[in-house]
Protein backbone atom coordinates (compact mmCIF):
# COMPACT_ATOMS: atom_id res chain seq x y z
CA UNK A 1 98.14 89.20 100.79
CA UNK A 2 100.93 89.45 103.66
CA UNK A 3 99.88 93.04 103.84
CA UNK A 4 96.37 91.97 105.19
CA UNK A 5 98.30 89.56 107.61
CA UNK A 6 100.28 92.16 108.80
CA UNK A 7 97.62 94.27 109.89
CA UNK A 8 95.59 90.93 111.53
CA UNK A 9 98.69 90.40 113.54
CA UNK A 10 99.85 94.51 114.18
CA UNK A 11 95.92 94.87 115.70
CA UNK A 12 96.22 91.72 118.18
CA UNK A 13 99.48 92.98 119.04
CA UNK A 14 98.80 96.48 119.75
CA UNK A 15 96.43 95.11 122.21
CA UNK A 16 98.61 92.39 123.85
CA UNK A 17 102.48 92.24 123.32
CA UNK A 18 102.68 89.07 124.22
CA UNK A 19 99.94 87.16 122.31
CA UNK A 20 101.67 84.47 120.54
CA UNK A 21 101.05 85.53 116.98
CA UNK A 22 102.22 83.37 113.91
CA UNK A 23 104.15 85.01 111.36
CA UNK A 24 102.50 86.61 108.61
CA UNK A 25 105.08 86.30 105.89
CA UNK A 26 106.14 82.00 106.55
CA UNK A 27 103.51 81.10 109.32
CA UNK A 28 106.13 78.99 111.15
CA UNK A 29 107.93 81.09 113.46
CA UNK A 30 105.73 83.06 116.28
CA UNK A 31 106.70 87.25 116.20
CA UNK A 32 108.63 88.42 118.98
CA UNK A 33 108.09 92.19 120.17
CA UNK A 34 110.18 95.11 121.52
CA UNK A 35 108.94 98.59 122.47
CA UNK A 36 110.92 101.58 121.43
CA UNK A 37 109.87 104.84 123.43
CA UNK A 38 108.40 107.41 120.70
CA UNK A 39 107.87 110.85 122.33
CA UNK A 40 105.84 110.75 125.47
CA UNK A 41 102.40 110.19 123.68
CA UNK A 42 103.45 106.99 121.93
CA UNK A 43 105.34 103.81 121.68
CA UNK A 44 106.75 101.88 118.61
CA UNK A 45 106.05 98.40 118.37
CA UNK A 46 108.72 96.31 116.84
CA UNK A 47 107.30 92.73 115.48
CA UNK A 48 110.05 90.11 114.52
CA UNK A 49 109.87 86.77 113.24
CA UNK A 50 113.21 84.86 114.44
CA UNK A 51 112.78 81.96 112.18
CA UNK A 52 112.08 83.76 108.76
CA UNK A 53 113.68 87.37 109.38
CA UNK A 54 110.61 89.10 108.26
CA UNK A 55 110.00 92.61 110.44
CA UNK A 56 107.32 95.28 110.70
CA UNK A 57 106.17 98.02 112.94
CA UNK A 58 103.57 100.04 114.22
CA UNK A 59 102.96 103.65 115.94
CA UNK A 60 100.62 103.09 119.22
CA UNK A 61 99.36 106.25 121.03
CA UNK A 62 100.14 105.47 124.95
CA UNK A 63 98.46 107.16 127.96
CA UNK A 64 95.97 109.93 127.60
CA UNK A 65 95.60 111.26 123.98
């Protein structure tokens, strides 16, 4: 089931960083992001939830593709 959450919460973040999404493994703590540079064609997404540990990421194509 967390998998589907993950996905929920990866495709509202990969729109807006800084939507306040609840985690999808406790739903307490709200997932912090951090961009990591991937190439010049992409950027990965780091999610975080500070009050559970829980972490996932995702591959977003930046600029013209």
């Amino acid at each position: 089931m967390s998998t589907k959450l993950w996905i929920k919460a990866a495709k509202v973040l990969a729109i807006n960083s800084e939507a306040v999404v609840k985690c999808p493994e406790c739903g307490d703590g709200n997932l912090l992001v951090i961009d990591a540079g991937a190439g010049t064609t992409h950027v990965e997404r780091h999610m975080h939830c500070p009050k559970c540990g829980a972490h996932n990421a995702l591959l977003k194509s930046v600029g013209d593709t």
